[in-house]
Protein backbone atom coordinates (compact mmCIF):
# COMPACT_ATOMS: atom_id res chain seq x y z
CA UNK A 1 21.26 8.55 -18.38
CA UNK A 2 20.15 7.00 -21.73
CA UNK A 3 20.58 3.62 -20.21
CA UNK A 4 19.00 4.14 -17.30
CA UNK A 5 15.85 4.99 -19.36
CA UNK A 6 16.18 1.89 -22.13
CA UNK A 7 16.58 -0.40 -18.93
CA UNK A 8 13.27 0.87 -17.54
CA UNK A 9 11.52 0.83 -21.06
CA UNK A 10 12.64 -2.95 -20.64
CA UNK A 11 11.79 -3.33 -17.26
CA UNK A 12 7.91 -2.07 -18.06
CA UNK A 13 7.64 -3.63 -21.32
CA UNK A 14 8.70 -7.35 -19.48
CA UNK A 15 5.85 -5.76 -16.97
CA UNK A 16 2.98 -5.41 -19.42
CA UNK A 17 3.74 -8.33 -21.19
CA UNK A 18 3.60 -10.54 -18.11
CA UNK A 19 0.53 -8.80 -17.55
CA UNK A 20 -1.07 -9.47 -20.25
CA UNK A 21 0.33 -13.53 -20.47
CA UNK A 22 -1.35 -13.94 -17.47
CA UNK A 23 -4.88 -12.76 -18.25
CA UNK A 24 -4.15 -11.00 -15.34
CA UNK A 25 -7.42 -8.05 -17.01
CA UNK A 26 -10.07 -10.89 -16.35
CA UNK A 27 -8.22 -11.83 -13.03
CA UNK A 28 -8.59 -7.97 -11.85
CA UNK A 29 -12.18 -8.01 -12.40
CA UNK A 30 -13.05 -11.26 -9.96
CA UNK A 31 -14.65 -10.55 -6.42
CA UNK A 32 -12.95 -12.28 -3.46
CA UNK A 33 -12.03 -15.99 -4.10
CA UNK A 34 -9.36 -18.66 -3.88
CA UNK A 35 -6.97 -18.39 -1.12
CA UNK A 36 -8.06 -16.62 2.06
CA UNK A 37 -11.32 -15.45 0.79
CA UNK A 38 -12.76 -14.66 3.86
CA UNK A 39 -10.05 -12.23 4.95
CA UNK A 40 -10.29 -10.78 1.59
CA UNK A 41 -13.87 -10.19 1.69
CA UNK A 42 -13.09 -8.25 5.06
CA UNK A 43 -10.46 -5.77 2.71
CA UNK A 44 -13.53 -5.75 0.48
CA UNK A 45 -16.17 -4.27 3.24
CA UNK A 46 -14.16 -2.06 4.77
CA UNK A 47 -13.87 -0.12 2.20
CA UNK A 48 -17.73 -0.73 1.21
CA UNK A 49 -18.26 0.82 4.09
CA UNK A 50 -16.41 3.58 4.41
CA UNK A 51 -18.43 4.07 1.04
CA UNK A 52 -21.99 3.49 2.51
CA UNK A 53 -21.81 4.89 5.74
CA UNK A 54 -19.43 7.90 5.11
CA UNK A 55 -17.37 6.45 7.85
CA UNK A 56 -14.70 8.85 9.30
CA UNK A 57 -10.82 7.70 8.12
CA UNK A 58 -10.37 6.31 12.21
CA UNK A 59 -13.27 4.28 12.38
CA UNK A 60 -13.42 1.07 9.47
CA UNK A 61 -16.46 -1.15 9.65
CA UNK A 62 -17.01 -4.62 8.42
CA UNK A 63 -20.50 -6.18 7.69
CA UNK A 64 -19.94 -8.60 10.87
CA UNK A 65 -20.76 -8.73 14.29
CA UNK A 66 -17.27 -8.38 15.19
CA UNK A 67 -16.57 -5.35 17.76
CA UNK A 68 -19.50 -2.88 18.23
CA UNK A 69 -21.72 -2.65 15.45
CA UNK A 70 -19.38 -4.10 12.90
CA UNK A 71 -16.51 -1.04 14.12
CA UNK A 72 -12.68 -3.51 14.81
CA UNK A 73 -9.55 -3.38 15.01
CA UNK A 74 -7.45 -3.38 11.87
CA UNK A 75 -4.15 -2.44 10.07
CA UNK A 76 -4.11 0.98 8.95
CA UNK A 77 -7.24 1.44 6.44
CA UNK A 78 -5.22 3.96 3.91
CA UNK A 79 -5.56 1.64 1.43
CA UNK A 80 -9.45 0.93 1.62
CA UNK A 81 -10.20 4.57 2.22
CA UNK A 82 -8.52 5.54 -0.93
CA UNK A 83 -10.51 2.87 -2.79
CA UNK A 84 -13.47 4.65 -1.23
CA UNK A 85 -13.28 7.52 -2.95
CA UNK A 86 -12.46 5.72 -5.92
CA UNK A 87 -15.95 4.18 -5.16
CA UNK A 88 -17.62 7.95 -4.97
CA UNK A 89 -16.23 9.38 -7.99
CA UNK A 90 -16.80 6.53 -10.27
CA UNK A 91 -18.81 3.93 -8.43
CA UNK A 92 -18.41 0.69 -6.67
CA UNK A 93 -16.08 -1.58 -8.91
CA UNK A 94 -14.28 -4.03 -6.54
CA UNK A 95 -11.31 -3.85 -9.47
CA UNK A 96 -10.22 -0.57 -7.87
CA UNK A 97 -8.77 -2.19 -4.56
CA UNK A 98 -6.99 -4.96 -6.60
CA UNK A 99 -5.55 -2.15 -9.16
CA UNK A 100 -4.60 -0.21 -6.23
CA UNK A 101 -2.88 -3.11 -4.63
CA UNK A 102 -1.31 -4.21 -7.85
CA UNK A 103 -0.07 -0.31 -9.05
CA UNK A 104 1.95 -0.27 -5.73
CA UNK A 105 3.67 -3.91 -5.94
CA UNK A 106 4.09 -2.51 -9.92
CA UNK A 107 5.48 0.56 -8.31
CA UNK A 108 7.91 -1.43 -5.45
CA UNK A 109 9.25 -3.37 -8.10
CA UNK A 110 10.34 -0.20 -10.22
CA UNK A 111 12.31 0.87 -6.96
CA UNK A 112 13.85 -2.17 -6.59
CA UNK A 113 15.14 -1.46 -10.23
CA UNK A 114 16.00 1.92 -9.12
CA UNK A 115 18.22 0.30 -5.62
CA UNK A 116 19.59 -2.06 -8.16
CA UNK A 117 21.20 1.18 -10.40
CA UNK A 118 22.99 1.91 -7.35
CA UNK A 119 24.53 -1.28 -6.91
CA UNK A 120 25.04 -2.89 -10.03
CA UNK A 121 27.72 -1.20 -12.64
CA UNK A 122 26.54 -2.87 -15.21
CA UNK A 123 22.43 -1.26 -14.98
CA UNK A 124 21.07 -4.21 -17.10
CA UNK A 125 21.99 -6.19 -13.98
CA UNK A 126 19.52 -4.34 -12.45
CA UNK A 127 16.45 -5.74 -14.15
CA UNK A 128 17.14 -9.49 -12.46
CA UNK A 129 16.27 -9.03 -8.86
CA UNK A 130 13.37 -6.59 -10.09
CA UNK A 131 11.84 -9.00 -12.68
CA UNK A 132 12.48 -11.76 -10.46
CA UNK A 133 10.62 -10.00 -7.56
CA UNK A 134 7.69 -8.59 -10.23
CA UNK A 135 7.29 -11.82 -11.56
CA UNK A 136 7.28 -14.28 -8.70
CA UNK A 137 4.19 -16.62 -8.42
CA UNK A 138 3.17 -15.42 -4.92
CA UNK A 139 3.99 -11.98 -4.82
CA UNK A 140 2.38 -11.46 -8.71
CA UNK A 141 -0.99 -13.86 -6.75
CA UNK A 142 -0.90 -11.60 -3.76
CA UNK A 143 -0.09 -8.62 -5.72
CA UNK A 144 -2.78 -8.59 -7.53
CA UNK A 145 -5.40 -9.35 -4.82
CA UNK A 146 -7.23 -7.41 -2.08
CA UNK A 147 -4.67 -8.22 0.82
CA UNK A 148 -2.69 -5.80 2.13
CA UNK A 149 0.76 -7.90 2.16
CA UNK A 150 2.25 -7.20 -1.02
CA UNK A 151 1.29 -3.66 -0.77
CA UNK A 152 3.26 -3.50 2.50
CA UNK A 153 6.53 -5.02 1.01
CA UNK A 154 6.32 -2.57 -2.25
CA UNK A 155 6.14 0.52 0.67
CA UNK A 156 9.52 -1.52 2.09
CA UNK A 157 11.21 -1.20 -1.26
CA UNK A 158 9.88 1.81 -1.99
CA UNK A 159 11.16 3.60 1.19
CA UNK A 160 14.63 1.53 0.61
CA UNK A 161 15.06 3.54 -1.99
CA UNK A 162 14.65 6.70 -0.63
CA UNK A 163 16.86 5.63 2.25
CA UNK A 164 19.45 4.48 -0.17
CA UNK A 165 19.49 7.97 -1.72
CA UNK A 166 19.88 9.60 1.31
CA UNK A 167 22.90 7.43 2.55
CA UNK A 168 24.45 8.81 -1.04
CA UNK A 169 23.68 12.63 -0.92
CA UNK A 170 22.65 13.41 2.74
CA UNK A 171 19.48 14.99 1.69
CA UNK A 172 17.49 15.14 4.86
CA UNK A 173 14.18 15.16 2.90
CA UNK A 174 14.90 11.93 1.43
CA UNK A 175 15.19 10.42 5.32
CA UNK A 176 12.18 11.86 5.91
CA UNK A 177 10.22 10.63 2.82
CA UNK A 178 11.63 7.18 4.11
CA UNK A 179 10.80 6.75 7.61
CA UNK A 180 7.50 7.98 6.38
CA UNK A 181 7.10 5.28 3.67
CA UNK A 182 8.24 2.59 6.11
CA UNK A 183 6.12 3.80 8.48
CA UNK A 184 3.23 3.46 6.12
CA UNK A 185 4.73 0.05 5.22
CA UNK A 186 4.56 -0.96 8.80
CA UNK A 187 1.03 0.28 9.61
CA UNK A 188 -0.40 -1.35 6.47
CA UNK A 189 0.58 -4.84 7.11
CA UNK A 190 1.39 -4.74 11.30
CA UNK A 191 1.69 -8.52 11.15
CA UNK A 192 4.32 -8.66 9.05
């Protein structure tokens, strides 16, 4: 068990660090920019207004004309409704959607060390596919943006895990704790 811990110490530390290399604190704090702005600015009012207009959970709003009165279609809004109330307790800071977005890819990642302890005898092993996954160009870009992609693949690995458990112990909660976190994966990010 010892390993497994020094391996994740490892794993976090290579986490941080990359974090840090990357100036990725001044990155968190930009507003929508770069690369598919516009559909980031959309991730951005949702959840602005589910802030401003107390909007039920069902019914996410953009400051368009699109649909009725700004009201359209989208993937499932957990993501900017949580970053809502972020916005009520301590005020709107765009930062909160991007450190949402990036604490789940951080969190994927950790479960793809986690699969990789199940496969791997040797458990230092482990830390390639995860650090190669955590520190990928695009997934770290899209990881730490407002776009709901990344987030939708870390839910993927994260309910892998819990589906790998449960194909080694035959818990039934663990089946259930994975369709649910694929079927959050899946709502999230419907187009991919």
């Amino acid at each position: 068990m010892k390993l497994h811990l020094k391996v994740i110490f490892v794993f976090c530390c290579c986490c941080l660090l990359t974090f840090l290399l990357s100036d990725s604190l001044s990155i968190i704090k930009l507003r929508p920019q770069s690369v598919h702005a516009w559909r980031q600015a959309d991730c951005v009012s949702y959840t602005l207004n589910y802030y401003q207009n107390n909007q039920s959970f069902f019914e996410p709003q953009t400051h368009t004309l699109v649909g009725k009165n700004g009201h359209a279609a989208s993937e499932f809004p957990l993501l900017y409704f949580i970053t809502a109330r972020f916005y009520k307790w301590f005020g709107v800071h765009e930062w909160f959607l991007r450190a949402l977005n990036f604490l789940i890819f951080f969190i994927g990642c950790l479960c793809l060390l986690l699969i990789g302890f199940q496969f791997f005898d040797n458990k230092w092993l482990s830390l390639v596919p995860a650090l190669f996954t955590f520190t990928s160009p695009f997934l770290y870009y899209y990881g730490l943006n407002f776009l709901p992609d990344v987030p939708a693949l870390s839910l993927a690995l994260m309910g892998s895990l819990f589906a790998f458990k449960y194909t080694r112990n035959k818990n039934v909660v663990l089946w259930y704790v994975a369709v649910l976190v694929f079927s959050l994966a899946m709502l999230i990010k419907v187009s991919a």
